[in-house]
N, C-alpha and C. Protein backbone atom coordinates (compact mmCIF):
# COMPACT_ATOMS: atom_id res chain seq x y z
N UNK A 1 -9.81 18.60 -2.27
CA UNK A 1 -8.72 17.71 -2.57
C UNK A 1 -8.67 16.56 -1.56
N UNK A 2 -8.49 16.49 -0.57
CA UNK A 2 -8.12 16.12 0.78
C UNK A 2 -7.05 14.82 0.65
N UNK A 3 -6.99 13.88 1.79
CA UNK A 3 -5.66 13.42 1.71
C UNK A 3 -6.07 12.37 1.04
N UNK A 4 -4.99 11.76 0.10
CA UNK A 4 -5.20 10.64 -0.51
C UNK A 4 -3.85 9.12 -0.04
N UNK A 5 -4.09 7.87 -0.75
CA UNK A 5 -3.04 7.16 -0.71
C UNK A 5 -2.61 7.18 -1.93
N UNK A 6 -1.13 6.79 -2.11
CA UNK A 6 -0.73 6.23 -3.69
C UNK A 6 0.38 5.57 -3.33
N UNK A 7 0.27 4.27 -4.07
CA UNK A 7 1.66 3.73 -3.75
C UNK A 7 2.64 3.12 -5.29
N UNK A 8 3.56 3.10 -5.00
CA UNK A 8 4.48 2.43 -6.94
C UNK A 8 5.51 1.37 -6.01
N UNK A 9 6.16 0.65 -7.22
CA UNK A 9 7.46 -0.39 -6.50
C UNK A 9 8.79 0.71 -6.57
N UNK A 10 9.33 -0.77 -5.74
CA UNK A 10 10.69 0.62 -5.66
C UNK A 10 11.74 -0.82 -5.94
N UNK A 11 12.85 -0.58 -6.23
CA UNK A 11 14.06 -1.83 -6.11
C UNK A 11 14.74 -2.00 -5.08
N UNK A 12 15.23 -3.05 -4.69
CA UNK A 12 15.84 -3.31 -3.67
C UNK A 12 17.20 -2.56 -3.58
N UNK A 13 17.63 -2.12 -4.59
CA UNK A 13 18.59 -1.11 -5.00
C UNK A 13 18.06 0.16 -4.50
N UNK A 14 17.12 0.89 -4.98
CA UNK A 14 16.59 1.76 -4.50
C UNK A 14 16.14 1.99 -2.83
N UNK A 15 15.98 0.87 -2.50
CA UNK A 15 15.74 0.79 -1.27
C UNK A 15 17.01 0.97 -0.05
N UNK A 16 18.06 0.09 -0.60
CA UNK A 16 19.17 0.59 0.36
C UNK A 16 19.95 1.64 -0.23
N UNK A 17 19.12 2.48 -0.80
CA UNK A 17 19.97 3.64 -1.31
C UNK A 17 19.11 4.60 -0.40
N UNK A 18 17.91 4.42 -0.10
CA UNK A 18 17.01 5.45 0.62
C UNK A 18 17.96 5.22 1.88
N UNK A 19 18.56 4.27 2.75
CA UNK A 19 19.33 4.25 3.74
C UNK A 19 20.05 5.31 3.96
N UNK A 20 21.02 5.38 2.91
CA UNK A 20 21.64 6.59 2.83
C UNK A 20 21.20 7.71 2.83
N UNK A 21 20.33 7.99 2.26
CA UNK A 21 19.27 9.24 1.84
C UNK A 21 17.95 8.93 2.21
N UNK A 22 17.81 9.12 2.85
CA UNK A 22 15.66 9.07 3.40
C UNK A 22 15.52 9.76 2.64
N UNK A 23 14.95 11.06 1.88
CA UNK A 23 14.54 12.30 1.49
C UNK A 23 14.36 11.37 -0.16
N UNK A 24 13.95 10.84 -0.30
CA UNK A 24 13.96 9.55 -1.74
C UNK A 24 14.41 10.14 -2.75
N UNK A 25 15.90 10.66 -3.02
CA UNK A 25 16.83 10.45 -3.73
C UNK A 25 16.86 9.26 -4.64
N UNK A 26 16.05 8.86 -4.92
CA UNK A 26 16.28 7.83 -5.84
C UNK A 26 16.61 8.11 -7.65
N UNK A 27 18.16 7.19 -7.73
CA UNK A 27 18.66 7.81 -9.06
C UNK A 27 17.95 6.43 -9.95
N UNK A 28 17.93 7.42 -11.14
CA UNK A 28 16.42 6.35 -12.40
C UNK A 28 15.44 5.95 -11.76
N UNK A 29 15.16 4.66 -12.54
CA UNK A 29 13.89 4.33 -12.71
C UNK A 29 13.80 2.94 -13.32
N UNK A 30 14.02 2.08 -11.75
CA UNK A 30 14.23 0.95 -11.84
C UNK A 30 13.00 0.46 -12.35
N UNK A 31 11.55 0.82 -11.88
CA UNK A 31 10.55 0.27 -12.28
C UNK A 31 9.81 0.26 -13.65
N UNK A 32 10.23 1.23 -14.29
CA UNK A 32 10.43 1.76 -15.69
C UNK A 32 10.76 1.00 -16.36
N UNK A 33 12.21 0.69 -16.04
CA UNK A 33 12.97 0.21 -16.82
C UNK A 33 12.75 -1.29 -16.51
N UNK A 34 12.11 -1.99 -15.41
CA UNK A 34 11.65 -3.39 -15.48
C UNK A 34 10.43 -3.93 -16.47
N UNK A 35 9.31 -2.49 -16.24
CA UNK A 35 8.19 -2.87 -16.90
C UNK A 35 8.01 -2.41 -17.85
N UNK A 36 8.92 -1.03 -18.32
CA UNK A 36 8.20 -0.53 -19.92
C UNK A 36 7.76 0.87 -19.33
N UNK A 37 7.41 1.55 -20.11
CA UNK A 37 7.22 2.88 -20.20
C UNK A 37 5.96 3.16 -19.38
N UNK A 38 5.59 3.90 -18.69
CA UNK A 38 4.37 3.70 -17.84
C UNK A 38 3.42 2.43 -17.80
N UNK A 39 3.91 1.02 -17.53
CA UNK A 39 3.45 0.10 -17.56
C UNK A 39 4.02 -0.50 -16.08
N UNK A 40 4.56 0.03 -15.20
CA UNK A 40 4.86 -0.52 -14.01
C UNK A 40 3.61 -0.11 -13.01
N UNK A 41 3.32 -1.05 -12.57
CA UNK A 41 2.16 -0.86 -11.50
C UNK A 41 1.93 -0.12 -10.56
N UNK A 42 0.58 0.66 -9.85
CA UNK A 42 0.75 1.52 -9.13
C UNK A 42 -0.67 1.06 -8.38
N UNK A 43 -0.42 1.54 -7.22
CA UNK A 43 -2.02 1.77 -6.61
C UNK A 43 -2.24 2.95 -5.45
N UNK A 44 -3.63 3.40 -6.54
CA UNK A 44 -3.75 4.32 -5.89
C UNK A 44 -5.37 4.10 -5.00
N UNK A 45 -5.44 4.27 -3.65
CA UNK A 45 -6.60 3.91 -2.83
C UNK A 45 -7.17 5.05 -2.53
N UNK A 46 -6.80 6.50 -3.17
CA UNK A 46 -7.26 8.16 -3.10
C UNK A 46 -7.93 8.27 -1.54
N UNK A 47 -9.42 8.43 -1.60
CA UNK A 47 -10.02 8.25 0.13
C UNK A 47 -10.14 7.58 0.72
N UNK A 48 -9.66 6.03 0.19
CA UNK A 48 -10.79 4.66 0.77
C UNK A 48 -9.57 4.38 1.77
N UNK A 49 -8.77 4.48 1.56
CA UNK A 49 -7.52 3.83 2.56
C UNK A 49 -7.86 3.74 4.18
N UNK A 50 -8.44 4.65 4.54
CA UNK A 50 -9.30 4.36 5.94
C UNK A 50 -9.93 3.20 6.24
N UNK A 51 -11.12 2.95 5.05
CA UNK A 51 -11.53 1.47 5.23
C UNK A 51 -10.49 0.44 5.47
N UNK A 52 -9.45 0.47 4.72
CA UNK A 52 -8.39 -0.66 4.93
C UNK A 52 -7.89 -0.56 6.18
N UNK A 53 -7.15 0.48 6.51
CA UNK A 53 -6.81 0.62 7.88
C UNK A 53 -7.50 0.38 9.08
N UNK A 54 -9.15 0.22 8.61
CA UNK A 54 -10.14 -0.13 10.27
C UNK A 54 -10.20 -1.68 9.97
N UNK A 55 -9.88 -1.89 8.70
CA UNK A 55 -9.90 -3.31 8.17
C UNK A 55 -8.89 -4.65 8.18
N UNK A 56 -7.77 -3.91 7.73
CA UNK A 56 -6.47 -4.85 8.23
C UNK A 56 -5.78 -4.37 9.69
N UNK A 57 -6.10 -3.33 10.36
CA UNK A 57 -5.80 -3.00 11.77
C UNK A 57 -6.18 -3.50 13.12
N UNK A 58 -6.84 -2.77 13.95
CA UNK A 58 -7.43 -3.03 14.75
C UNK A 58 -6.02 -3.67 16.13
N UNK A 59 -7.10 -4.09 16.66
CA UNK A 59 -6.69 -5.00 17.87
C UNK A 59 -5.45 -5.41 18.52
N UNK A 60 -5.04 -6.70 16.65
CA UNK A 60 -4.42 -8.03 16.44
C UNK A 60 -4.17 -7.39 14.71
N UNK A 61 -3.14 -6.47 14.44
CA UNK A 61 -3.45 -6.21 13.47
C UNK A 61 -2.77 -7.18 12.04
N UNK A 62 -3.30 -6.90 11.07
CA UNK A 62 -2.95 -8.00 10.11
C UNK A 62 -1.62 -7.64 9.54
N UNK A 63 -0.55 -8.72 8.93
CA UNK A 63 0.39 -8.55 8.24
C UNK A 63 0.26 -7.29 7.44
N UNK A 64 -1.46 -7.25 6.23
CA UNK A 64 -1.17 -6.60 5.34
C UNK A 64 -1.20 -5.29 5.58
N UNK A 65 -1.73 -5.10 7.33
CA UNK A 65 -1.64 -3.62 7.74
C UNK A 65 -0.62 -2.82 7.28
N UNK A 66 0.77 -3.20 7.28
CA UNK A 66 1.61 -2.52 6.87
C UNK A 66 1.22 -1.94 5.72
N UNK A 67 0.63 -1.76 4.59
CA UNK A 67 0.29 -1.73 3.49
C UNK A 67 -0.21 -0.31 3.54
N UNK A 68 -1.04 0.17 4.85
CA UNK A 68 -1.65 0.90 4.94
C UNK A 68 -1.64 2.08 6.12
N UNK A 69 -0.50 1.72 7.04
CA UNK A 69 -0.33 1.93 8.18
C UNK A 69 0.20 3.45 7.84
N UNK A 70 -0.14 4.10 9.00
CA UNK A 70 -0.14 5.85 8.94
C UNK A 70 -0.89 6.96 8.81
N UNK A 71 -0.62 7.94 9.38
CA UNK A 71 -1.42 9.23 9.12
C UNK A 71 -0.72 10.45 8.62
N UNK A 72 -1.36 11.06 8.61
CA UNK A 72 -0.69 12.46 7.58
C UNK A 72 -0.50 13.60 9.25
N UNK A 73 0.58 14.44 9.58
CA UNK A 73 0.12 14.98 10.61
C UNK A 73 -0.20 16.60 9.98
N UNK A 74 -0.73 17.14 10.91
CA UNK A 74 -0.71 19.00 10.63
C UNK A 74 0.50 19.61 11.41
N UNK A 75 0.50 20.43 10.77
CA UNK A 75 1.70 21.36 11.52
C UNK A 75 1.03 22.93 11.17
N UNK A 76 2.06 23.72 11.54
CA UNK A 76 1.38 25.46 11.63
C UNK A 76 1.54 24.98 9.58
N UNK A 77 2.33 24.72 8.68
CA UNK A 77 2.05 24.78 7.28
C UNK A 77 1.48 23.87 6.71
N UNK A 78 0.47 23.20 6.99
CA UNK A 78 -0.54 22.65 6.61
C UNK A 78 0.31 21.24 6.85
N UNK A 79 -0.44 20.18 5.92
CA UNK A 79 -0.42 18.84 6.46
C UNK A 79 0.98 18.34 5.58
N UNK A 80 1.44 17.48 6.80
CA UNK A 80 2.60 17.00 6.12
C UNK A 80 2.53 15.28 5.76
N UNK A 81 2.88 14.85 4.23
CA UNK A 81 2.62 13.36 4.31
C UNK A 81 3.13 12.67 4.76
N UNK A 82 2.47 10.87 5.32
CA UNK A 82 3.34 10.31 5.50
C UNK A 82 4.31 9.25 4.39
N UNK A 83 5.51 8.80 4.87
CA UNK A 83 5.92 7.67 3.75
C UNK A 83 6.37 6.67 4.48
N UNK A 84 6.18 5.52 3.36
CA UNK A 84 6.89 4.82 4.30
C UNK A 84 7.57 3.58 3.08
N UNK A 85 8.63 3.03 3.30
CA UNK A 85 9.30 1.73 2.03
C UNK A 85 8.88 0.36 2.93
N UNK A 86 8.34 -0.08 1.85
CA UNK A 86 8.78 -1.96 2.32
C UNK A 86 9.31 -2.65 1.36
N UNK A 87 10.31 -3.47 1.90
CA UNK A 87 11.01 -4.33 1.35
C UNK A 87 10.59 -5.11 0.50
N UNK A 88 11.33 -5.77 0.02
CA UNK A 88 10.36 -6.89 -0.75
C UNK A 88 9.71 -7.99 -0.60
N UNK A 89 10.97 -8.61 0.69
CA UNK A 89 9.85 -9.64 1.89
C UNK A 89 8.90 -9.10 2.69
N UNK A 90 8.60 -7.95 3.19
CA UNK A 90 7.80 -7.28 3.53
C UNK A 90 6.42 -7.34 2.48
N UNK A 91 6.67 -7.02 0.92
CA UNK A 91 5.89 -7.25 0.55
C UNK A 91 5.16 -8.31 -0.13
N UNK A 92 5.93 -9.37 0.06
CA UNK A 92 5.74 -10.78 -0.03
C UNK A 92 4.85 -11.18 0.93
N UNK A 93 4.94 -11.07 2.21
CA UNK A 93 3.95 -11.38 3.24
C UNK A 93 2.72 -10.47 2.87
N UNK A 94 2.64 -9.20 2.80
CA UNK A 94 1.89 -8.54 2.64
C UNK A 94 0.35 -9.20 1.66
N UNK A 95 1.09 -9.47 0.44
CA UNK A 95 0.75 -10.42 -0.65
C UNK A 95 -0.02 -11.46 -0.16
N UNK A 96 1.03 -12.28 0.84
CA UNK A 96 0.33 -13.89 0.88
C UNK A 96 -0.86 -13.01 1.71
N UNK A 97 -0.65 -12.44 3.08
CA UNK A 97 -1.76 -12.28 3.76
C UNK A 97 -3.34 -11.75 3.07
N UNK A 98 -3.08 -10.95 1.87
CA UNK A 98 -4.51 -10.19 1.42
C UNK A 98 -4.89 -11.36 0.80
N UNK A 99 -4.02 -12.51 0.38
CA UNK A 99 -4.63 -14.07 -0.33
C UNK A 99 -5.67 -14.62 0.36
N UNK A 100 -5.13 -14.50 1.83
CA UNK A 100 -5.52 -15.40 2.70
C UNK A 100 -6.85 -14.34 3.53
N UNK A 101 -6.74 -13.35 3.06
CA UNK A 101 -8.00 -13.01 3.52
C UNK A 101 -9.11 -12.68 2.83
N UNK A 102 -8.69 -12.63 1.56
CA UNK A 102 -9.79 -12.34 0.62
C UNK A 102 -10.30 -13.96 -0.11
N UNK A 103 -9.93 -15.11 0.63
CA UNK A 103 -10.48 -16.42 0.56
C UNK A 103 -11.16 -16.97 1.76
N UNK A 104 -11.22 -15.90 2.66
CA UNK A 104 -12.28 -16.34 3.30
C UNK A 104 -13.10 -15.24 3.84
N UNK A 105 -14.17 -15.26 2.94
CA UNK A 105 -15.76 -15.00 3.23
C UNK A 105 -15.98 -14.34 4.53
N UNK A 106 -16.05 -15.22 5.78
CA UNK A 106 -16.38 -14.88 6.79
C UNK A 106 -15.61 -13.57 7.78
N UNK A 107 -14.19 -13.65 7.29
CA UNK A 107 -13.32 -12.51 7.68
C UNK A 107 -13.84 -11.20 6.74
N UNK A 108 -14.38 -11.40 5.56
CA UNK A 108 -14.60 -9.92 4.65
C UNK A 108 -15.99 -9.55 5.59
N UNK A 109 -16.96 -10.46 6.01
CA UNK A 109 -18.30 -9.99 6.57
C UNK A 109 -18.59 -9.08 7.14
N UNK A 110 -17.38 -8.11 7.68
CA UNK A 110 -17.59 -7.44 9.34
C UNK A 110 -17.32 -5.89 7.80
N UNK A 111 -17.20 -6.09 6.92
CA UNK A 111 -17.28 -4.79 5.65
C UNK A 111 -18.56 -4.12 5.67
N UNK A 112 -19.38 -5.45 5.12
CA UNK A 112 -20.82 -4.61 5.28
C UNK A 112 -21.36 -4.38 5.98
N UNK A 113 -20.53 -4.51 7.36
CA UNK A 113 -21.11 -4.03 8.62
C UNK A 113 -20.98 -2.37 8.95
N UNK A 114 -19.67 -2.47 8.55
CA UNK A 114 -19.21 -1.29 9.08
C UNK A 114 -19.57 -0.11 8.02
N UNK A 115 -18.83 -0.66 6.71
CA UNK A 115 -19.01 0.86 5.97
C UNK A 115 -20.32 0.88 4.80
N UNK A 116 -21.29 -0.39 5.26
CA UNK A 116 -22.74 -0.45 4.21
C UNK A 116 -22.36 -0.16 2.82
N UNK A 117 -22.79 0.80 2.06
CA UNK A 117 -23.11 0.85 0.94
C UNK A 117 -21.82 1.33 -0.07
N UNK A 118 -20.58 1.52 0.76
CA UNK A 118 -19.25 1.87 0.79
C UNK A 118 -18.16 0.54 0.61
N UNK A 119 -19.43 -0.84 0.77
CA UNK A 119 -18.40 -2.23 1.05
C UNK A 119 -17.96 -2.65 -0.17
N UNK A 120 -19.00 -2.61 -1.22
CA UNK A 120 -17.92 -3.05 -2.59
C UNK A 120 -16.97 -2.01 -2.78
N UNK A 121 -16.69 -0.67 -2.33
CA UNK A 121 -15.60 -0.35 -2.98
C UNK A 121 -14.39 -0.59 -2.29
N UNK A 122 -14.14 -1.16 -0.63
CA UNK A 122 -13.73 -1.70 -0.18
C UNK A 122 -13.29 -3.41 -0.17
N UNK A 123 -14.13 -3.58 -0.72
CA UNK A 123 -13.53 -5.36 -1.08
C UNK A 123 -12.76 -5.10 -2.85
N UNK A 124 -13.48 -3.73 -3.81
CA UNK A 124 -12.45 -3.53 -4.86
C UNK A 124 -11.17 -3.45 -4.76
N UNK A 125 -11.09 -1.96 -3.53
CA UNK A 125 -9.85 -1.83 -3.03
C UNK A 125 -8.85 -2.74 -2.70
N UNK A 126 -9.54 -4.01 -1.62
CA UNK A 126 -8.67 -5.30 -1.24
C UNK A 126 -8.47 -5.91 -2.29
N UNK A 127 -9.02 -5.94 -3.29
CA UNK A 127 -9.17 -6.60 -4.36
C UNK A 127 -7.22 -5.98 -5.14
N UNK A 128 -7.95 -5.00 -5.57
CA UNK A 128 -6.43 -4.15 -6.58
C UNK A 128 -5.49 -4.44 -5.10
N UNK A 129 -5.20 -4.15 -3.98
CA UNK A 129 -4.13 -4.20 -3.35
C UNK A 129 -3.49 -5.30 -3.61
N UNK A 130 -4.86 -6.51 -3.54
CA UNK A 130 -3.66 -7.92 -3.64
C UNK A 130 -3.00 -8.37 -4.78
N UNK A 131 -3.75 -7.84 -5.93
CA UNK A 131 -3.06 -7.70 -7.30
C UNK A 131 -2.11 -6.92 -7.36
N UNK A 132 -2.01 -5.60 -6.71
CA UNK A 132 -0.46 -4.68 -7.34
C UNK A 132 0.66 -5.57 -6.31
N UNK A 133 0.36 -5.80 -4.77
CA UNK A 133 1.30 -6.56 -4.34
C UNK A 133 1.94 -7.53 -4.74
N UNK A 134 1.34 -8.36 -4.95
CA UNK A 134 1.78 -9.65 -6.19
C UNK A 134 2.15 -9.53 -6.92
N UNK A 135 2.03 -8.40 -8.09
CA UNK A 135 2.96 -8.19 -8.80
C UNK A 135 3.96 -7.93 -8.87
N UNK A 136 4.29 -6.84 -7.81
CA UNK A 136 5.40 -5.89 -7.17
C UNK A 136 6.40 -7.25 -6.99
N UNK A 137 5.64 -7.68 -6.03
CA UNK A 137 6.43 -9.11 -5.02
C UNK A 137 7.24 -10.23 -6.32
N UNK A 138 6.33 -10.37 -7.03
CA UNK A 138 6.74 -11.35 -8.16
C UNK A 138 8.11 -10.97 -8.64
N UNK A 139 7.78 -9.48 -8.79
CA UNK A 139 8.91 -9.03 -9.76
C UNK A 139 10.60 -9.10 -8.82
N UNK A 140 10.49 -9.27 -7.20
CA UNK A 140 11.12 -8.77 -6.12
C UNK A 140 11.69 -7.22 -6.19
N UNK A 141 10.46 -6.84 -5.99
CA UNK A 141 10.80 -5.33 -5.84
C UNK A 141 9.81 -5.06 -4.56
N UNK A 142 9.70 -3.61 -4.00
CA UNK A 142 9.25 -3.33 -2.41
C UNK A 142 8.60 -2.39 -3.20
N UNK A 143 8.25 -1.49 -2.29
CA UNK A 143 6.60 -0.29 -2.55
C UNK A 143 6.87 0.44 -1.56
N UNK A 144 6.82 1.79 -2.21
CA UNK A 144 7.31 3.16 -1.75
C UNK A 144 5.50 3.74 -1.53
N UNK A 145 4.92 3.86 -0.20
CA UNK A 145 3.16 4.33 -0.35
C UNK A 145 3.91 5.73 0.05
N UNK A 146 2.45 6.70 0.09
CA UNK A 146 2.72 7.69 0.60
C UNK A 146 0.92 8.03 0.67
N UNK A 147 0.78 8.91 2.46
CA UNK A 147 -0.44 8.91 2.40
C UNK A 147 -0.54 10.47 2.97
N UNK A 148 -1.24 11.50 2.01
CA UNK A 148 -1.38 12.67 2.39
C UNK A 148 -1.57 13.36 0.79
């Protein structure tokens, strides 16, 4: 099985309702009901999410790190996931930044360095992230990930 990512939108409603409730209590189904019956966007990055994280991280890390930021920890009952909400300006930046990096060439280069024959599914990955963000963002709604 092992750990995966998946992320969906959440509403800004939903979001300061998690305030109250962390434990994501969230009542309906704002995203549902924006886009239609399983037609609201999702992304799921299953194993690759690592690449992103050595990718938008590092150093000096990038806006869209947030996107991806976290680990799953262990405990004595096996692994517990992580979560995390961003807002919707949160995911607005998120958005512009994967624009701005997947238009220039020379920033994607250090891919086929690192993970070789693993790099197109990593520039796919950047690819769908900057599309579900944008959408999410368009709609002003935030993104509930969860990685484990």
């Amino acid at each position: 099985m092992g750990i995966r990512y998946f992320a969906s939108p959440v509403s800004p409603r939903q979001i300061e309702q998690s305030h109250e409730c962390p434990r994501e209590c969230f009542d309906g189904d704002d995203a549902w009901d924006h886009w239609g019956p399983g037609r609201e966007p999702t992304l799921d990055l299953d194993k690759c999410y690592p690449e992103l994280q050595w990718l938008l991280g590092g150093d000096r890390p990038r806006r869209s790190y947030a996107l991806v930021r976290g680990e799953t920890r262990q405990s004595r009952y096996g692994w517990e996931s992580f979560h995390r909400l961003l807002d919707p300006s949160e995911t607005r930046a998120i958005a512009a930044d994967l624009d701005e990096l997947l238009a220039a060439p020379d920033q994607l280069a250090t891919i086929g360095c690192r993970f070789g024959d693993r790099s197109d599914h990593a520039h796919e990955d950047l690819r769908r992230a900057q599309a579900f963000t944008t959408r999410v963002a368009d709609a002003g709604f935030g993104i509930h990930y969860r990685i484990g």
